[in-house]
N, C-alpha and C. Protein backbone atom coordinates (compact mmCIF):
# COMPACT_ATOMS: atom_id res chain seq x y z
N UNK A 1 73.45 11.71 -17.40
CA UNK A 1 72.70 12.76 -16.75
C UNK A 1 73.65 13.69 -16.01
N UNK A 2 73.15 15.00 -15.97
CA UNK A 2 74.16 15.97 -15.52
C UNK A 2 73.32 16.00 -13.69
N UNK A 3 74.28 16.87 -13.00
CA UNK A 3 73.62 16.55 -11.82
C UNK A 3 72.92 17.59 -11.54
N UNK A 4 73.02 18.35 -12.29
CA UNK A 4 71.82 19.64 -12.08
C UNK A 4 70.27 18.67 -12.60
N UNK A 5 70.22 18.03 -13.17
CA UNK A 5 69.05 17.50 -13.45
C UNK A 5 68.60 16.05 -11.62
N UNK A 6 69.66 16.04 -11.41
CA UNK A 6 69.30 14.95 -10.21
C UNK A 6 68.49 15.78 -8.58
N UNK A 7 68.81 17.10 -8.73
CA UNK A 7 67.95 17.78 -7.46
C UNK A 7 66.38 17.31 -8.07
N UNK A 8 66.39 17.89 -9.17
CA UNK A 8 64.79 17.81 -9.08
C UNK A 8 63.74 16.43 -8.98
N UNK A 9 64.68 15.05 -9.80
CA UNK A 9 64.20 13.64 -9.08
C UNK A 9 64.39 13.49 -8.28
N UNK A 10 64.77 14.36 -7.41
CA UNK A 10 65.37 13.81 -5.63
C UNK A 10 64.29 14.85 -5.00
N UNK A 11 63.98 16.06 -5.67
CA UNK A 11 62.60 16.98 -4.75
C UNK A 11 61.58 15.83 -5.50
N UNK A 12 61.08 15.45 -6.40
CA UNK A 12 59.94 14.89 -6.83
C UNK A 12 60.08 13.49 -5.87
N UNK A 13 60.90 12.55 -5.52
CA UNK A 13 60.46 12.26 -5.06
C UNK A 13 60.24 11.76 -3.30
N UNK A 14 61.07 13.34 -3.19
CA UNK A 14 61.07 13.73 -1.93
C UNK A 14 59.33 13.99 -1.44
N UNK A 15 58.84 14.97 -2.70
CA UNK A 15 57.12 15.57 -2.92
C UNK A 15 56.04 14.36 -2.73
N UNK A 16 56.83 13.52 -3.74
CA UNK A 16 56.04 11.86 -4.06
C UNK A 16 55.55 11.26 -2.55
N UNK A 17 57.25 11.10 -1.75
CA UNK A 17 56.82 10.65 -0.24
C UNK A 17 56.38 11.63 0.94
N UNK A 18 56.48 12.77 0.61
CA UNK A 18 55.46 13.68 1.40
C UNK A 18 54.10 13.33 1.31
N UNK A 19 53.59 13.21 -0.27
CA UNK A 19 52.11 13.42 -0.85
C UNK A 19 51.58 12.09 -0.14
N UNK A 20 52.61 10.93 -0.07
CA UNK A 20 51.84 9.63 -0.06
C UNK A 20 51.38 9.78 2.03
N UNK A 21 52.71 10.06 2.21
CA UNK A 21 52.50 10.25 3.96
C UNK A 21 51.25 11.05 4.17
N UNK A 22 51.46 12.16 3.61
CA UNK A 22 49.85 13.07 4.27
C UNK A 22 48.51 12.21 3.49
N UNK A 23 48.40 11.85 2.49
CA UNK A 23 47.04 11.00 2.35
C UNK A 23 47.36 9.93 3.02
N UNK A 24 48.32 8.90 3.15
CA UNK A 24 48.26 7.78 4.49
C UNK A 24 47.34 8.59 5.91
N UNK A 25 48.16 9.75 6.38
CA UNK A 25 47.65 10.07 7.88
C UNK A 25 46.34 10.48 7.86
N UNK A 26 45.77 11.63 6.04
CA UNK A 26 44.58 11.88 5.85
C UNK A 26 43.59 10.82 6.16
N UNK A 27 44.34 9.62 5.72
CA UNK A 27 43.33 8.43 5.37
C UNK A 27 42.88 8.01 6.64
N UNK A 28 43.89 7.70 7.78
CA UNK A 28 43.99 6.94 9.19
C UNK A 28 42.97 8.19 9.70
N UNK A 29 43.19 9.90 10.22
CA UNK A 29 42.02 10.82 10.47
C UNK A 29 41.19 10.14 9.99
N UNK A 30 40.26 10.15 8.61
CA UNK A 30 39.42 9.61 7.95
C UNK A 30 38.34 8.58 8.69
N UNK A 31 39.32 7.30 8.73
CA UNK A 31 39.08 6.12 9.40
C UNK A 31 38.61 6.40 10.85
N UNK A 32 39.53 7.22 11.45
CA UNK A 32 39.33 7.15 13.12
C UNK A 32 37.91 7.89 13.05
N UNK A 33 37.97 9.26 12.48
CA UNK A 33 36.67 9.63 12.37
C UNK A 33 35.24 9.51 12.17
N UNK A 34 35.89 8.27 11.06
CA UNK A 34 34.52 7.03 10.41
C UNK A 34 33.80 6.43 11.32
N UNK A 35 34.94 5.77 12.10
CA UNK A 35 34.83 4.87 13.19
C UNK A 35 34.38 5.94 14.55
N UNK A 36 34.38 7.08 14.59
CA UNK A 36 34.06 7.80 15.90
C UNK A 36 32.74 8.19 16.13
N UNK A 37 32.80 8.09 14.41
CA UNK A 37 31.41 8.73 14.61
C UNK A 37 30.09 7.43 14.14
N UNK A 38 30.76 6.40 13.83
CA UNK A 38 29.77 5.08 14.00
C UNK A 38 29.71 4.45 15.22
N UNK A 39 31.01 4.96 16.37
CA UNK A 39 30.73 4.32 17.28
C UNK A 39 30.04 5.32 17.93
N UNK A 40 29.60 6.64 17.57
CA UNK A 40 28.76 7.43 19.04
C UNK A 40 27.03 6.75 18.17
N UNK A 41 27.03 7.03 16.77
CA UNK A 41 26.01 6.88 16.21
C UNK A 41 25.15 5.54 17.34
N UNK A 42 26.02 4.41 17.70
CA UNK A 42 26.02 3.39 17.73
C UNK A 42 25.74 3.69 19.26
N UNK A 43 25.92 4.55 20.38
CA UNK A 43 26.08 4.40 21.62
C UNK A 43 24.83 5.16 21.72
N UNK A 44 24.31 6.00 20.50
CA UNK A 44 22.99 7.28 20.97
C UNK A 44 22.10 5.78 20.96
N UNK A 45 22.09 4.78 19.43
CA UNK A 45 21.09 4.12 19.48
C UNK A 45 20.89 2.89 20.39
N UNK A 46 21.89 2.83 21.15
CA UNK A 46 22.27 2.05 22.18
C UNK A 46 21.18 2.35 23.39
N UNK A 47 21.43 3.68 23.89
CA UNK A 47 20.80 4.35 24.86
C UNK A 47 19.67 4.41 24.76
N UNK A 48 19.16 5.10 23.18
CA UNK A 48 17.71 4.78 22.99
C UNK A 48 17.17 3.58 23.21
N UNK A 49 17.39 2.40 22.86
CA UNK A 49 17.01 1.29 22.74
C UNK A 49 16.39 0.61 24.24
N UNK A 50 17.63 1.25 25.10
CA UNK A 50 17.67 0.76 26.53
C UNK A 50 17.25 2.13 27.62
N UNK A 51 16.48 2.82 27.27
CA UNK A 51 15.34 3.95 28.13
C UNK A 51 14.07 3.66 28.53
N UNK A 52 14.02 3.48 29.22
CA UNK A 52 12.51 3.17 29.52
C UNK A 52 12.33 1.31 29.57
N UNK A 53 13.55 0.80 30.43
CA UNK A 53 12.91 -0.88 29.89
C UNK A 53 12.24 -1.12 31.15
N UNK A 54 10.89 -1.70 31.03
CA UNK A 54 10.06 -1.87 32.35
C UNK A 54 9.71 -2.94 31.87
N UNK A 55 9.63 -3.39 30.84
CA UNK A 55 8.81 -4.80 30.51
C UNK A 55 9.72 -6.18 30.45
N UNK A 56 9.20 -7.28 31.06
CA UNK A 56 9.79 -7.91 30.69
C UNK A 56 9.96 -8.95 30.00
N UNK A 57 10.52 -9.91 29.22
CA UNK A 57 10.48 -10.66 28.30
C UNK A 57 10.99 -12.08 28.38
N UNK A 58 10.92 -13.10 28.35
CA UNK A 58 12.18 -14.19 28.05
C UNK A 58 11.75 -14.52 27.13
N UNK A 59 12.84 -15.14 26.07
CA UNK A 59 12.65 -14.86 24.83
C UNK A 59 14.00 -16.23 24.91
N UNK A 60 13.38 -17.11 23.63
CA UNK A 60 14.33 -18.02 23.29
C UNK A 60 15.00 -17.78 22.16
N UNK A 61 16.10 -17.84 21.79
CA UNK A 61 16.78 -17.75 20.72
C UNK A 61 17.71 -18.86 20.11
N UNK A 62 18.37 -18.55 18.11
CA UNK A 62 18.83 -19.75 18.34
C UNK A 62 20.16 -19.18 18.18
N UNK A 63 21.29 -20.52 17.62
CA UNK A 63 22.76 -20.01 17.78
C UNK A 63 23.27 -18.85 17.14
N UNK A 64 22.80 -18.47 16.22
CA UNK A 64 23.13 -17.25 15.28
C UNK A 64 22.74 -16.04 16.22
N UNK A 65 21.77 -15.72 16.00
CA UNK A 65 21.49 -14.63 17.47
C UNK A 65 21.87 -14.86 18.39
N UNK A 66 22.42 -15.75 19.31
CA UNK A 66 23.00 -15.82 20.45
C UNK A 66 24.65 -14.88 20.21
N UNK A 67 25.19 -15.75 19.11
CA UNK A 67 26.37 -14.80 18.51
C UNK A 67 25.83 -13.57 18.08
N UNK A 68 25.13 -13.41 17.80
CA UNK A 68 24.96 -11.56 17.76
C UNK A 68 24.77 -11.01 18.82
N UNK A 69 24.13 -11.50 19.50
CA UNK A 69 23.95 -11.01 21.27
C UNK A 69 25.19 -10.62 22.19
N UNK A 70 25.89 -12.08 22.13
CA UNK A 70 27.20 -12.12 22.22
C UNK A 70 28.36 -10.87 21.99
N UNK A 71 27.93 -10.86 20.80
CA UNK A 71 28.95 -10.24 19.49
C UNK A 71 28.78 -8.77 20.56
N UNK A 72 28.09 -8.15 20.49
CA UNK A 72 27.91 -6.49 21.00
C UNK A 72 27.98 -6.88 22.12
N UNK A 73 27.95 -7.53 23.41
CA UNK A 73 29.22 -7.48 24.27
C UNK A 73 30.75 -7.98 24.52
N UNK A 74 31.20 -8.45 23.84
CA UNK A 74 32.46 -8.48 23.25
C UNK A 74 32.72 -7.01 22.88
N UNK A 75 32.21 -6.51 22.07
CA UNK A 75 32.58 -4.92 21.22
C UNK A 75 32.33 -4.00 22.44
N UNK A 76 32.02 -4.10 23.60
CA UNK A 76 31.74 -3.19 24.47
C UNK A 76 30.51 -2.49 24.25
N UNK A 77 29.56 -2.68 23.14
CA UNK A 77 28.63 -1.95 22.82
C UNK A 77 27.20 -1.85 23.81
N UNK A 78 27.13 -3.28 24.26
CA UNK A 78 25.97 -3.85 25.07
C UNK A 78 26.51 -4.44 26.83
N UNK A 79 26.43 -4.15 27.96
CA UNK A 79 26.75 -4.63 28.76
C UNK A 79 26.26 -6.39 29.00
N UNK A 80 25.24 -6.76 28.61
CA UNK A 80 24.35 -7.82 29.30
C UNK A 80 23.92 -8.73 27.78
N UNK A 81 23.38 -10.01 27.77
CA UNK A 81 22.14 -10.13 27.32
C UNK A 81 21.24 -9.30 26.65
N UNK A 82 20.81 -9.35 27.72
CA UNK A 82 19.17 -8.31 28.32
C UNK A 82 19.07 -6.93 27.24
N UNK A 83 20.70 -6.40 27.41
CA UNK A 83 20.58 -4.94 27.13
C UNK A 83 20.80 -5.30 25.46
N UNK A 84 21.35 -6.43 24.77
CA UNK A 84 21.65 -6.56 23.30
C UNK A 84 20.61 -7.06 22.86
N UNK A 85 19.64 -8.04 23.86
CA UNK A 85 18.43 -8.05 22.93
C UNK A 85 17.46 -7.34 22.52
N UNK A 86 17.39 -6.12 23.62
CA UNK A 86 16.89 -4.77 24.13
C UNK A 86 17.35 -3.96 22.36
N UNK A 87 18.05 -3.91 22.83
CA UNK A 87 18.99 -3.05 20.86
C UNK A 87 18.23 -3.51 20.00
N UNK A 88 18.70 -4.97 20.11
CA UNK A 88 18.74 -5.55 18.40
C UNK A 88 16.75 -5.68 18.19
N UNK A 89 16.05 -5.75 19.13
CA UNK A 89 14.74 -5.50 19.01
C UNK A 89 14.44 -4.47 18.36
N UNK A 90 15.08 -2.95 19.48
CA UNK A 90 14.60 -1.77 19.16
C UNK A 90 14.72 -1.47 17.61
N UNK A 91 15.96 -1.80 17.24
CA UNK A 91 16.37 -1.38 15.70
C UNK A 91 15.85 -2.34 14.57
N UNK A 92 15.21 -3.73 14.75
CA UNK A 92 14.27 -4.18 14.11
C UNK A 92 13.03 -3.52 13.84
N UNK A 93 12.30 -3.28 15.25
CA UNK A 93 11.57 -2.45 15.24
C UNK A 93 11.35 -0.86 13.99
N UNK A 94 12.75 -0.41 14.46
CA UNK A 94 12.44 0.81 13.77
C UNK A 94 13.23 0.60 12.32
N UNK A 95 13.82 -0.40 11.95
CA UNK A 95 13.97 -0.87 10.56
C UNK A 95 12.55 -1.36 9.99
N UNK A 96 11.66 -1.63 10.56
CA UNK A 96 10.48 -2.26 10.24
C UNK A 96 9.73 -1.43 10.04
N UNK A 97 9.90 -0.35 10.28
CA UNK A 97 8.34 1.09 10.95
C UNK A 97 7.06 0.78 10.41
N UNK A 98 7.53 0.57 8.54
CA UNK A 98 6.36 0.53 8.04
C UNK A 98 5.52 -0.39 7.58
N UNK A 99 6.43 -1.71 7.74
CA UNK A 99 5.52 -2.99 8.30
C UNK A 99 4.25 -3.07 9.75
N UNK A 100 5.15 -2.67 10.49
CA UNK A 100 4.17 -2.65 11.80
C UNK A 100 2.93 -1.38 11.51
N UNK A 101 3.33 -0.52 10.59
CA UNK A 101 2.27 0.56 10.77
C UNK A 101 0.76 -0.27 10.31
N UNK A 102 1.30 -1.01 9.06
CA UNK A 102 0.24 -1.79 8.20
C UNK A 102 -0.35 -2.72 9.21
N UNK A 103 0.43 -3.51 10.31
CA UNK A 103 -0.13 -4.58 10.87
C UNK A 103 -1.06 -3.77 11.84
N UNK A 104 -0.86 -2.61 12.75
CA UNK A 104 -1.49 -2.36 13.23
C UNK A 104 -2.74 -1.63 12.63
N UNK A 105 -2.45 -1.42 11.60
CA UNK A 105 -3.68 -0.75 10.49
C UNK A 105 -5.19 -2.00 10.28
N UNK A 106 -4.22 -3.28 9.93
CA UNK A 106 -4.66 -4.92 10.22
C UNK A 106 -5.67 -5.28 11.33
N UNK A 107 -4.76 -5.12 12.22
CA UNK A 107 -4.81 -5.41 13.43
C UNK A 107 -6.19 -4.47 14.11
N UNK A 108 -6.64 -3.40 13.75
CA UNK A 108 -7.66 -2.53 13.95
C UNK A 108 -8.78 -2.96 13.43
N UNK A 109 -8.58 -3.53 12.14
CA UNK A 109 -9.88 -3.85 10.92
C UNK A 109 -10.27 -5.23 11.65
N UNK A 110 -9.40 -5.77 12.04
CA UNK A 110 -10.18 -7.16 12.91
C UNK A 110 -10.44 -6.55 14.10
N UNK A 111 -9.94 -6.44 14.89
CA UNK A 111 -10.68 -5.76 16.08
C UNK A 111 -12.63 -5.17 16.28
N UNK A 112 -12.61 -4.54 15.20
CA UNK A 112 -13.69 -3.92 14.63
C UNK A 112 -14.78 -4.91 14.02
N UNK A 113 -13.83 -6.35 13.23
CA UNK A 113 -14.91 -6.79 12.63
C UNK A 113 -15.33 -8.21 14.07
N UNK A 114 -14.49 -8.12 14.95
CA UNK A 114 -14.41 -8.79 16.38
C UNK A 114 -16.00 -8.59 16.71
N UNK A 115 -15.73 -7.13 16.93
CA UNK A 115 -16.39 -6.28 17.78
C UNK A 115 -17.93 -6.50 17.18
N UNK A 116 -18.26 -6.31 15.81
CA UNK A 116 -19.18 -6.66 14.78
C UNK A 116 -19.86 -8.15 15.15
N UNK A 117 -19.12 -9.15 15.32
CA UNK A 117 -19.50 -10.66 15.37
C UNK A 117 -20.64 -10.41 16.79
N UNK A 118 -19.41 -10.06 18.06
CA UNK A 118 -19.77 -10.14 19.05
C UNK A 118 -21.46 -9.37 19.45
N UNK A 119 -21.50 -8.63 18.33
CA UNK A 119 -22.85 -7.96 18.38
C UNK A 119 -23.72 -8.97 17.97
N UNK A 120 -23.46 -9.37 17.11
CA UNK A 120 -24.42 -10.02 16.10
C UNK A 120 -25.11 -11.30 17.11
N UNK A 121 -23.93 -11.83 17.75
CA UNK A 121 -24.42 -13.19 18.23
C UNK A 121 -24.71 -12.58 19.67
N UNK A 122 -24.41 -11.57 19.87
CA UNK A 122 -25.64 -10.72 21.26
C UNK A 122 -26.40 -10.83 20.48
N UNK A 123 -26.97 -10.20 19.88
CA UNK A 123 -28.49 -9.88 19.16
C UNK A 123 -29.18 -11.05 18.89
N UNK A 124 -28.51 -12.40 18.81
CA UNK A 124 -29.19 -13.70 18.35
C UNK A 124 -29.07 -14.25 19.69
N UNK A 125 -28.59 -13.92 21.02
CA UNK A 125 -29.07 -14.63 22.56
C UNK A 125 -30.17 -13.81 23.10
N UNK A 126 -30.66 -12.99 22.91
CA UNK A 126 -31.36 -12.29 23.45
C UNK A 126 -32.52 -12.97 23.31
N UNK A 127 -33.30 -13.19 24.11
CA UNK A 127 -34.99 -13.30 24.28
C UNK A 127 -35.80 -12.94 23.29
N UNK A 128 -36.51 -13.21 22.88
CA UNK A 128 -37.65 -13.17 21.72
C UNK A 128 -37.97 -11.57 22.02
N UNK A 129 -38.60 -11.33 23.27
CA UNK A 129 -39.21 -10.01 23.60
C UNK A 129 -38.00 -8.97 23.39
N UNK A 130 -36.64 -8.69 23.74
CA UNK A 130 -35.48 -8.19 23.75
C UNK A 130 -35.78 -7.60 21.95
N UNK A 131 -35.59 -8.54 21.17
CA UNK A 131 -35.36 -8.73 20.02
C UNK A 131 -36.21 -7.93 19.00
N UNK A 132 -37.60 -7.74 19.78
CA UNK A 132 -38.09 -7.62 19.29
C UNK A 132 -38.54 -5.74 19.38
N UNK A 133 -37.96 -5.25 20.54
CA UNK A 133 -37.87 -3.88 21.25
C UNK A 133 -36.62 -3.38 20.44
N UNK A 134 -35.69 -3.78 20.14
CA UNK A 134 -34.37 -3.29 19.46
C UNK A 134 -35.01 -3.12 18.16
């Protein structure tokens, strides 16, 4: 090989380790960004979760959820307990939406047919004379 031919394997793969460095740092931006924006995603639904807590609960759990409970204060995500079971509720909850819509849809039709019984067996205590005015 003549050495006029050796600049240009020495720019290629001068180019080669440029190209690889800027997609490495592209990649790490990428990542941090991934991660910046799963961890605010993660702090809005945090906040939501934990607005408005007035009610209160004790609630037994077993070892697996305890480590998840756990787990998001370790990560800094959850200060307490309280506030990770508070989360991991809320986002059941609204992973669920359209289960609960049905139960409470459920939950109405008995109410109603409750409400139905409770008539009926009024109408069968009542007095002969009562019974007979209705």
């Amino acid at each position: 090989m003549s050495e006029k031919e050796s600049p240009p394997v020495e720019e290629q793969v001068v180019e080669e380790t440029a190209e690889k460095a800027s997609s490495s740092k592209n990649a790490a931006k990428a990542e941090t960004w991934g991660f910046s924006e799963i961890a605010s995603s993660v702090r809005t639904a945090v906040s939501r979760a934990l607005a408005n807590r007035t009610n209160v609960v004790m609630v037994r759990v077993n070892d697996e959820t305890l480590r998840y409970l756990d787990m998001l204060i370790e990560a800094d995500i959850c200060k307490s307990r309280s506030e990770s079971a508070a989360f991991l509720i809320a986002e059941g909850v609204k992973a669920k939406t359209a289960l609960y819509e049905r139960i409470a849809e459920v939950t109405e039709q008995i109410a109603e047919l409750r409400r139905q019984l409770r008539e009926i067996v009024g109408e069968d205590e009542k007095p002969p004379r009562e019974q007979a005015a209705s």
